[in-house]
N, C-alpha and C. Protein backbone atom coordinates (compact mmCIF):
# COMPACT_ATOMS: atom_id res chain seq x y z
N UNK A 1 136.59 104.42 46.56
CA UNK A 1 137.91 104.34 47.11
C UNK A 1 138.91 104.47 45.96
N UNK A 2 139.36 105.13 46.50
CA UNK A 2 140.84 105.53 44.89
C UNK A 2 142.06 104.48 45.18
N UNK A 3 142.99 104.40 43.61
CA UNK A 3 143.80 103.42 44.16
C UNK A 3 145.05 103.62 45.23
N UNK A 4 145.19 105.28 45.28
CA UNK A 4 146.14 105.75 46.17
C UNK A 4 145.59 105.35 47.73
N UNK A 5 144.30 105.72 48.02
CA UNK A 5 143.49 104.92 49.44
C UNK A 5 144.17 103.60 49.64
N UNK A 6 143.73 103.02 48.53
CA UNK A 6 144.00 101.37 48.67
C UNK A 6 145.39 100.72 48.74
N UNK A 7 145.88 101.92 48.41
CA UNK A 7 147.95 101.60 48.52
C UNK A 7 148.21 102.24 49.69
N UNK A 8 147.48 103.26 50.25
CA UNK A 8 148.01 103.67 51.27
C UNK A 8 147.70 103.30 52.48
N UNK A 9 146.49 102.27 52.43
CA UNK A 9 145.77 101.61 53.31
C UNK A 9 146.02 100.18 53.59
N UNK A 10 147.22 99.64 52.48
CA UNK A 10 147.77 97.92 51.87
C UNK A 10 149.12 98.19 52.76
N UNK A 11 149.70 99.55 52.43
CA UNK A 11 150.82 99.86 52.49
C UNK A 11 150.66 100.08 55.07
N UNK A 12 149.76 100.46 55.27
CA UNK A 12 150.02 100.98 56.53
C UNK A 12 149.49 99.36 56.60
N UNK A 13 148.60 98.59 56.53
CA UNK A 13 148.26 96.80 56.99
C UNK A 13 149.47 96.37 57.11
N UNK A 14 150.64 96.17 56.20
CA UNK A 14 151.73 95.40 56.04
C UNK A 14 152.42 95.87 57.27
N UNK A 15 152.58 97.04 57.07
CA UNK A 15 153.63 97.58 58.50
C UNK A 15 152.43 97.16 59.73
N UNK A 16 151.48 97.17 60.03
CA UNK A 16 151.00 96.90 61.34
C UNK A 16 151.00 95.09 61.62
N UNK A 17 151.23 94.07 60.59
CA UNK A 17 151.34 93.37 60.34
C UNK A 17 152.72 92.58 60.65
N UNK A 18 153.67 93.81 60.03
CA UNK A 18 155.55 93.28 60.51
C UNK A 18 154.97 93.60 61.91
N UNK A 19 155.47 94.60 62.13
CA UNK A 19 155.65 95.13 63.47
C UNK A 19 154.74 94.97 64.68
N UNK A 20 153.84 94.71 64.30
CA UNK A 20 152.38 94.99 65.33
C UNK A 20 152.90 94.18 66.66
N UNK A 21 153.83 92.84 66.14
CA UNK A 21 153.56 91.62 67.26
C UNK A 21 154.71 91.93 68.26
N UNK A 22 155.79 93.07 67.63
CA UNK A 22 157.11 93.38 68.00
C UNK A 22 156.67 93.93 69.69
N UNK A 23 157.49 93.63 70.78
CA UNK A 23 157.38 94.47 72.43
C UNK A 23 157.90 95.52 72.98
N UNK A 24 157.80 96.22 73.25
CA UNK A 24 158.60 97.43 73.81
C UNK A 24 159.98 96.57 74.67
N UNK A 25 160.06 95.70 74.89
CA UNK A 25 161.26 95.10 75.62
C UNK A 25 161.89 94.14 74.13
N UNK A 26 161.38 93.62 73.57
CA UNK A 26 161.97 93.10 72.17
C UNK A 26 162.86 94.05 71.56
N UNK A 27 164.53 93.07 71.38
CA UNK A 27 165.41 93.21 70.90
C UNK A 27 165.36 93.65 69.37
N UNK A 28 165.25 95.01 69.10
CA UNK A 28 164.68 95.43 67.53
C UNK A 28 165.55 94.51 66.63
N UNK A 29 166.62 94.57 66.75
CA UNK A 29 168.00 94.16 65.67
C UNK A 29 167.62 92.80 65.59
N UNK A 30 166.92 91.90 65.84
CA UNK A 30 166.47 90.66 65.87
C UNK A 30 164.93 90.80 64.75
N UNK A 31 163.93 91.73 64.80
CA UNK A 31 163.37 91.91 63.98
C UNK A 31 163.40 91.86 62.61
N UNK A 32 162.56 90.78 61.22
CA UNK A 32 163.04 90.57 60.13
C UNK A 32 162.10 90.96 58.99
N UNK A 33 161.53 91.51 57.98
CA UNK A 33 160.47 91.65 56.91
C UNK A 33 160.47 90.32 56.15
N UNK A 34 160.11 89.51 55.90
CA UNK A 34 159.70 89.20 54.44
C UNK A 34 158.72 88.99 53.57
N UNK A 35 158.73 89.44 52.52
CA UNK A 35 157.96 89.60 51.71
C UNK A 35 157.30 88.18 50.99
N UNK A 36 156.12 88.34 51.27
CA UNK A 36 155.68 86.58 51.03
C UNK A 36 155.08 86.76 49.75
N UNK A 37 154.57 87.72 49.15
CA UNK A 37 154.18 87.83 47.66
C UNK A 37 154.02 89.46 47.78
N UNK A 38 154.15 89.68 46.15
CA UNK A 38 153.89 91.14 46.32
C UNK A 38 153.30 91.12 44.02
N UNK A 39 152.14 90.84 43.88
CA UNK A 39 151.12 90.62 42.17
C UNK A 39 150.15 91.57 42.07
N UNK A 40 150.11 91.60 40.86
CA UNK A 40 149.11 92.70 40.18
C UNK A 40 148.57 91.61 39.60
N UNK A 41 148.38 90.02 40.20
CA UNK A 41 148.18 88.99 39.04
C UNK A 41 147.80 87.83 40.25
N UNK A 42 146.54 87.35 40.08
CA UNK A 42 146.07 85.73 40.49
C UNK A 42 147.41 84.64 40.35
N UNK A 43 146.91 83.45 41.07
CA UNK A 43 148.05 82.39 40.81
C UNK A 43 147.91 81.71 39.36
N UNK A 44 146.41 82.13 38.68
CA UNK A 44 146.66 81.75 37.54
C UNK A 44 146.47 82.80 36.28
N UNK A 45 147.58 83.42 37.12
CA UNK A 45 147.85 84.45 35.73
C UNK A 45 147.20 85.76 35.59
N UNK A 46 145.95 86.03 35.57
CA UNK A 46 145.34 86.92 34.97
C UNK A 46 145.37 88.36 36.50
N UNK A 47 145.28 88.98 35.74
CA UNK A 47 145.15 90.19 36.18
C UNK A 47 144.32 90.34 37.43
N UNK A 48 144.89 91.13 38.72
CA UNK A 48 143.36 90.89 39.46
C UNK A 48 142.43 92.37 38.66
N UNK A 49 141.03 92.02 39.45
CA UNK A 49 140.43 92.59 38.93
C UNK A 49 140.59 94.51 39.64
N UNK A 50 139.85 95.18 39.29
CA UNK A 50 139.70 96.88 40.03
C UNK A 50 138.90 96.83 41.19
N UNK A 51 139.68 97.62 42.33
CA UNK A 51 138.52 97.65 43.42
C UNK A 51 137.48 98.24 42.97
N UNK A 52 136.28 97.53 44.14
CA UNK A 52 135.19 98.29 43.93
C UNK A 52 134.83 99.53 44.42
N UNK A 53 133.70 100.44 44.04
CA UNK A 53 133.59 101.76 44.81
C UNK A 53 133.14 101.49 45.97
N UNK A 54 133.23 101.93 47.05
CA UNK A 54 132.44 101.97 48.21
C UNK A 54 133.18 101.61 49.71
N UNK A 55 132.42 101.89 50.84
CA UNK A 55 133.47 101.40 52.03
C UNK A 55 133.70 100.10 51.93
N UNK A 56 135.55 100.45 52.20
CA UNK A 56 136.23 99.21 52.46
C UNK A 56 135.76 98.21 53.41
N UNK A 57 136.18 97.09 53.28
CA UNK A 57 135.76 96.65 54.33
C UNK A 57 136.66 95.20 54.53
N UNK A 58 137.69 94.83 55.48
CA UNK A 58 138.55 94.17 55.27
C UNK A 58 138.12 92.98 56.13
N UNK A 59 137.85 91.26 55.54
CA UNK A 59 137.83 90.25 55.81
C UNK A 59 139.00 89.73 56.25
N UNK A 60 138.94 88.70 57.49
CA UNK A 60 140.13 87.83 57.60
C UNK A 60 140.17 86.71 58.18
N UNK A 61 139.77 85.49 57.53
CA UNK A 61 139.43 84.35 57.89
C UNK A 61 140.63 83.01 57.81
N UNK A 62 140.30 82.46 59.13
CA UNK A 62 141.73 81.27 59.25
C UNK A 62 140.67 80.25 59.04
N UNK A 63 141.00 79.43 57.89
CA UNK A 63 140.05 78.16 57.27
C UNK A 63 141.07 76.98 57.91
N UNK A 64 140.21 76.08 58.38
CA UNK A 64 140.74 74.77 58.69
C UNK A 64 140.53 73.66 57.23
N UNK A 65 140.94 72.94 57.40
CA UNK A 65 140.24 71.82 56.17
C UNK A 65 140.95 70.61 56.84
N UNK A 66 140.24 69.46 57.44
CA UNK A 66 140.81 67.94 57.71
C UNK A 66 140.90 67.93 56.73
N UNK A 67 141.48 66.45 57.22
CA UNK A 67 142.84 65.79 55.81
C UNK A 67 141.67 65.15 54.98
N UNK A 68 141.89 65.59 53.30
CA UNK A 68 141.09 64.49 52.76
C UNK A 68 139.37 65.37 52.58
N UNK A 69 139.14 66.17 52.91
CA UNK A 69 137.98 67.28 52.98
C UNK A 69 138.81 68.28 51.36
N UNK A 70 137.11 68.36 50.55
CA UNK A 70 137.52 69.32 49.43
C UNK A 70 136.12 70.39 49.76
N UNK A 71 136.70 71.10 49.59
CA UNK A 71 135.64 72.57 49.68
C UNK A 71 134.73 72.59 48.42
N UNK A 72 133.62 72.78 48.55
CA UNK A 72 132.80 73.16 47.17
C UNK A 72 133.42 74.64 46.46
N UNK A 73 133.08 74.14 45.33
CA UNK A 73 132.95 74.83 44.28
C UNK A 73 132.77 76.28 44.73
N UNK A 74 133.52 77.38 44.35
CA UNK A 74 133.02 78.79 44.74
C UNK A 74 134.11 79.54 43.67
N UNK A 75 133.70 81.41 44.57
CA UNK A 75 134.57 81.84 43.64
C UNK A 75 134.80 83.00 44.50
N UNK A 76 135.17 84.35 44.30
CA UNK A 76 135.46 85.11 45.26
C UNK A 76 135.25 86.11 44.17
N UNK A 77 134.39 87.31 44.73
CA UNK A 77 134.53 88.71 44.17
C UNK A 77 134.81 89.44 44.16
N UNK A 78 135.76 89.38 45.06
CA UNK A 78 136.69 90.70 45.56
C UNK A 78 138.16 89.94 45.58
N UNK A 79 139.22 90.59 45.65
CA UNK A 79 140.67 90.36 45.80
C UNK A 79 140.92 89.59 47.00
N UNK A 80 141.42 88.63 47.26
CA UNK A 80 142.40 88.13 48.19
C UNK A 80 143.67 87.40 48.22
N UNK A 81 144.23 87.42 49.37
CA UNK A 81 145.03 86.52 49.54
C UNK A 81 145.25 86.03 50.23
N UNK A 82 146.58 84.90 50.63
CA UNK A 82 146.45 84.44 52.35
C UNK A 82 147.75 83.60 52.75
N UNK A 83 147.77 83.00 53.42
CA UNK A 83 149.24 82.21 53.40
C UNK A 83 148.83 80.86 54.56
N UNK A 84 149.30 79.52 53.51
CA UNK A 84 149.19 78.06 54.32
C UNK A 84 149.71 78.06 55.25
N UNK A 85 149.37 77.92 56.51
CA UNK A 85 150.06 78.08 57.59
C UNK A 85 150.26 76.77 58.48
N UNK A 86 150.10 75.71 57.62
CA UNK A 86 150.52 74.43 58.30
C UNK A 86 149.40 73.50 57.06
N UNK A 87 149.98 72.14 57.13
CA UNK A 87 149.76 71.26 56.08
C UNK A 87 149.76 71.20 54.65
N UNK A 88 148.83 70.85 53.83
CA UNK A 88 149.05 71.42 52.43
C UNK A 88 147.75 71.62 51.62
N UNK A 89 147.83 72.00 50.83
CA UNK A 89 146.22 72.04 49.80
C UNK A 89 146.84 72.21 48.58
N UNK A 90 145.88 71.96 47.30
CA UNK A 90 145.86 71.74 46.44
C UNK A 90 144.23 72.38 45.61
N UNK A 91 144.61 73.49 45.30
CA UNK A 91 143.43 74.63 44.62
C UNK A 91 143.82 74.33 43.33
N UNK A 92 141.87 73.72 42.47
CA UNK A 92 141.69 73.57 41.34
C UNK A 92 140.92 74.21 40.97
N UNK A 93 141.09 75.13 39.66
CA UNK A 93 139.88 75.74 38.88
C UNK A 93 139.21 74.88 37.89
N UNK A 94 138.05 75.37 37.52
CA UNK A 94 137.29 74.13 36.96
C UNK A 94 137.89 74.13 35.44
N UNK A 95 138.33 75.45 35.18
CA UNK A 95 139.13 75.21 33.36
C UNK A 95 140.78 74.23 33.81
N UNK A 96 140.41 73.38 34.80
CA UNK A 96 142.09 72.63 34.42
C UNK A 96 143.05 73.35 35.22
N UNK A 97 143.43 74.35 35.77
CA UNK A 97 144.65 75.04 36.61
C UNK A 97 144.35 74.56 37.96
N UNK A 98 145.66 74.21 38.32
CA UNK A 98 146.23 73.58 39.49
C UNK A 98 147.12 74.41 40.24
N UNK A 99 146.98 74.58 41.04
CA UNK A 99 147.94 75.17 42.28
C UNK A 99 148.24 74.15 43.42
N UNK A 100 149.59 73.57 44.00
CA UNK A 100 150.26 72.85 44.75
C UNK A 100 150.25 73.83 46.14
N UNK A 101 150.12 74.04 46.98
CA UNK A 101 150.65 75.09 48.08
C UNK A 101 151.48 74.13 49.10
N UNK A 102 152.26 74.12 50.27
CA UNK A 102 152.42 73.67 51.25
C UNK A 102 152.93 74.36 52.34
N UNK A 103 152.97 74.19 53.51
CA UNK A 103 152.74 75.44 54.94
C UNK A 103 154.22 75.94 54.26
N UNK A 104 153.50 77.32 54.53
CA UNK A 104 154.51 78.74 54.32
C UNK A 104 154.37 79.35 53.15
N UNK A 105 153.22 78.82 52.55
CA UNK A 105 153.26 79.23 50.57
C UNK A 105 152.10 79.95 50.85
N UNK A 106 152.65 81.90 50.34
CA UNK A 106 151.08 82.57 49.54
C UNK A 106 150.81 82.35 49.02
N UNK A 107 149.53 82.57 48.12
CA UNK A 107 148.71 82.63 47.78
C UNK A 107 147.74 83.78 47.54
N UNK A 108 147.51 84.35 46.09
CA UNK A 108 147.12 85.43 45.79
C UNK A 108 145.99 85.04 44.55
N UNK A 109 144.89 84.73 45.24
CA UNK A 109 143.44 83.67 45.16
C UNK A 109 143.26 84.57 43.69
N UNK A 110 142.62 83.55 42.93
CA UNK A 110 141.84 83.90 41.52
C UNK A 110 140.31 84.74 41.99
N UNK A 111 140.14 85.35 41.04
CA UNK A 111 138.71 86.21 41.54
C UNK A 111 137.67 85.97 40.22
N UNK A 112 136.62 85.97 40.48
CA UNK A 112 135.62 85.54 39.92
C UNK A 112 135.16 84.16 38.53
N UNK A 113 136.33 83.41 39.51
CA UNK A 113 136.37 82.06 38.35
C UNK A 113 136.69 80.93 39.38
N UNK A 114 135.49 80.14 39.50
CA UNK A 114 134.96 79.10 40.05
C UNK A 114 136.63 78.06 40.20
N UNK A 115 136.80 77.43 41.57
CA UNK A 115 137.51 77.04 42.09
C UNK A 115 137.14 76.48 43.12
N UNK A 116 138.11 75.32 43.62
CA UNK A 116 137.69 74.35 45.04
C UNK A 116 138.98 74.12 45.34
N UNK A 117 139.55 73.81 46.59
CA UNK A 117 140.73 73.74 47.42
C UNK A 117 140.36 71.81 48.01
N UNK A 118 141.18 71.23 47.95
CA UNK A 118 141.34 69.95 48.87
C UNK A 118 142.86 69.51 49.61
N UNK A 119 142.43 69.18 50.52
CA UNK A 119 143.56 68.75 51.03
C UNK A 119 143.72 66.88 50.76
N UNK A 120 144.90 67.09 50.55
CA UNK A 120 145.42 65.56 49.84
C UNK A 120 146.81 65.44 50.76
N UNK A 121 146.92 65.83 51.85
CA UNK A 121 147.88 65.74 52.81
C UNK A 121 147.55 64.80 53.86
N UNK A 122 148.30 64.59 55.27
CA UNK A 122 148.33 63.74 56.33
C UNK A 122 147.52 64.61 57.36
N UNK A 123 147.72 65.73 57.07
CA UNK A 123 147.40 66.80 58.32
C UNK A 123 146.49 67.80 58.30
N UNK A 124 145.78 68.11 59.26
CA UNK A 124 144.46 69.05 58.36
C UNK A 124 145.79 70.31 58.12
N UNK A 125 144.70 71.12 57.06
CA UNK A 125 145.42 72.23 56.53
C UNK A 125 144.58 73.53 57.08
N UNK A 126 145.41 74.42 57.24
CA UNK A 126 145.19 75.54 57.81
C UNK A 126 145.47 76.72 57.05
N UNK A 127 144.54 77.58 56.59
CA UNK A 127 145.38 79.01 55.86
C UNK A 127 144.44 80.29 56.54
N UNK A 128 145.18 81.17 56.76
CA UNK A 128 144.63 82.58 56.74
C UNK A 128 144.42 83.78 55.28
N UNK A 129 143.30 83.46 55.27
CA UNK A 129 143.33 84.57 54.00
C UNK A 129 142.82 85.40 54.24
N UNK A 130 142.84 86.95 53.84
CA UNK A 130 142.64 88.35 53.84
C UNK A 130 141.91 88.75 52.25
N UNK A 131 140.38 88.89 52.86
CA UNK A 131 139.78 89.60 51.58
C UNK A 131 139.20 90.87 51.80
N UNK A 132 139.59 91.90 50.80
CA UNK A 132 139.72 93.16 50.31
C UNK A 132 138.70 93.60 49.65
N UNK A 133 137.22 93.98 50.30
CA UNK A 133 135.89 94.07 50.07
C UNK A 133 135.87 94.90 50.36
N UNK A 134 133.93 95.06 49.93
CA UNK A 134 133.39 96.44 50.54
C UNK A 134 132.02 96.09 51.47
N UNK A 135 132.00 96.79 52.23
CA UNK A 135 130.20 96.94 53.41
C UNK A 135 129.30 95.92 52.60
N UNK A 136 128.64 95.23 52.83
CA UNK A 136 127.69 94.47 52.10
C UNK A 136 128.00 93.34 51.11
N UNK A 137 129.01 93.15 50.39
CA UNK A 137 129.22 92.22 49.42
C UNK A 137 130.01 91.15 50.39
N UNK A 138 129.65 89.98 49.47
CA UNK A 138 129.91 88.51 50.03
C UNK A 138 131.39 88.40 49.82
N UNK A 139 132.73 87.73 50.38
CA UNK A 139 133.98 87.45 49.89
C UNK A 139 133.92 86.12 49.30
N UNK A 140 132.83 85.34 49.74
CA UNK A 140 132.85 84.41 48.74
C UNK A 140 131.68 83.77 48.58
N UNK A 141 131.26 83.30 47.21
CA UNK A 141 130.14 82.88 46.19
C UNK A 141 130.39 81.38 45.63
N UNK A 142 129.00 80.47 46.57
CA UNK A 142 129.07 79.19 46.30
C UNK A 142 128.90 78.70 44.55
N UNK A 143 128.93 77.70 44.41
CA UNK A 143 128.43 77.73 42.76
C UNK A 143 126.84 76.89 42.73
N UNK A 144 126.21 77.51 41.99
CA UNK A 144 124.66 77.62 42.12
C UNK A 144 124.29 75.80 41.99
């Protein structure tokens, strides 16, 4: 997959994404974009990595987490991202980086460096994230 595919394929998601939910009887001029992140870069910094060769293949998972529940240890091999969509979490990598999120905050996930998410809120937490794979590979890798 070339990176023009992958922009032109990021680029038509977003628009089916604004618009998709819009009605043929819905008042357009009421319709709004915003842009919830737009990185060439993880939340901690580094670069994401290059897609891989092969069919795309697009993940999209809404994670719950009760209050007080921490996710094991994992990591992700492919690109994602996602957005808190109610309560809060708190994503730690094991070198020390901290990420705060709370509902309405993207998130543009670290890739191949071991991390765990907990919620330290009142309310379970909820996020939808979108990972940017290919046919066969895992979006995410427990730690051994």
């Amino acid at each position: 997959m070339t990176r023009k595919t992958v922009r032109n394929f990021a680029t038509l998601f977003v628009v089916l994404l604004q618009f998709g939910c819009a009605t043929q009887n819905a008042d357009r001029s009421s319709i709004s974009v915003k842009e919830l992140a737009k990185s060439s870069k993880s939340w901690d910094g580094k670069l994401l990595v290059p897609y891989s060769q092969g069919q795309p293949e697009i993940t999209i998972l809404s994670i719950r987490i009760p209050t007080g529940a921490r996710l094991e240890t994992h990591s992700h091999p492919v690109i994602n991202a996602g957005v808190l969509m109610s309560g809060q979490l708190t994503v730690k990598t094991t070198d020390g980086k901290v990420l705060h999120l709370k509902a309405g905050d993207p998130i543009v996930e670290v890739v191949n460096t071991l991390h765990y998410g907990i919620n330290e809120g009142t309310v379970p937490a909820e996020i939808v994230v979108f990972y940017a794979g290919i046919v066969g590979q895992p979006v995410t890798v427990s730690q051994p």
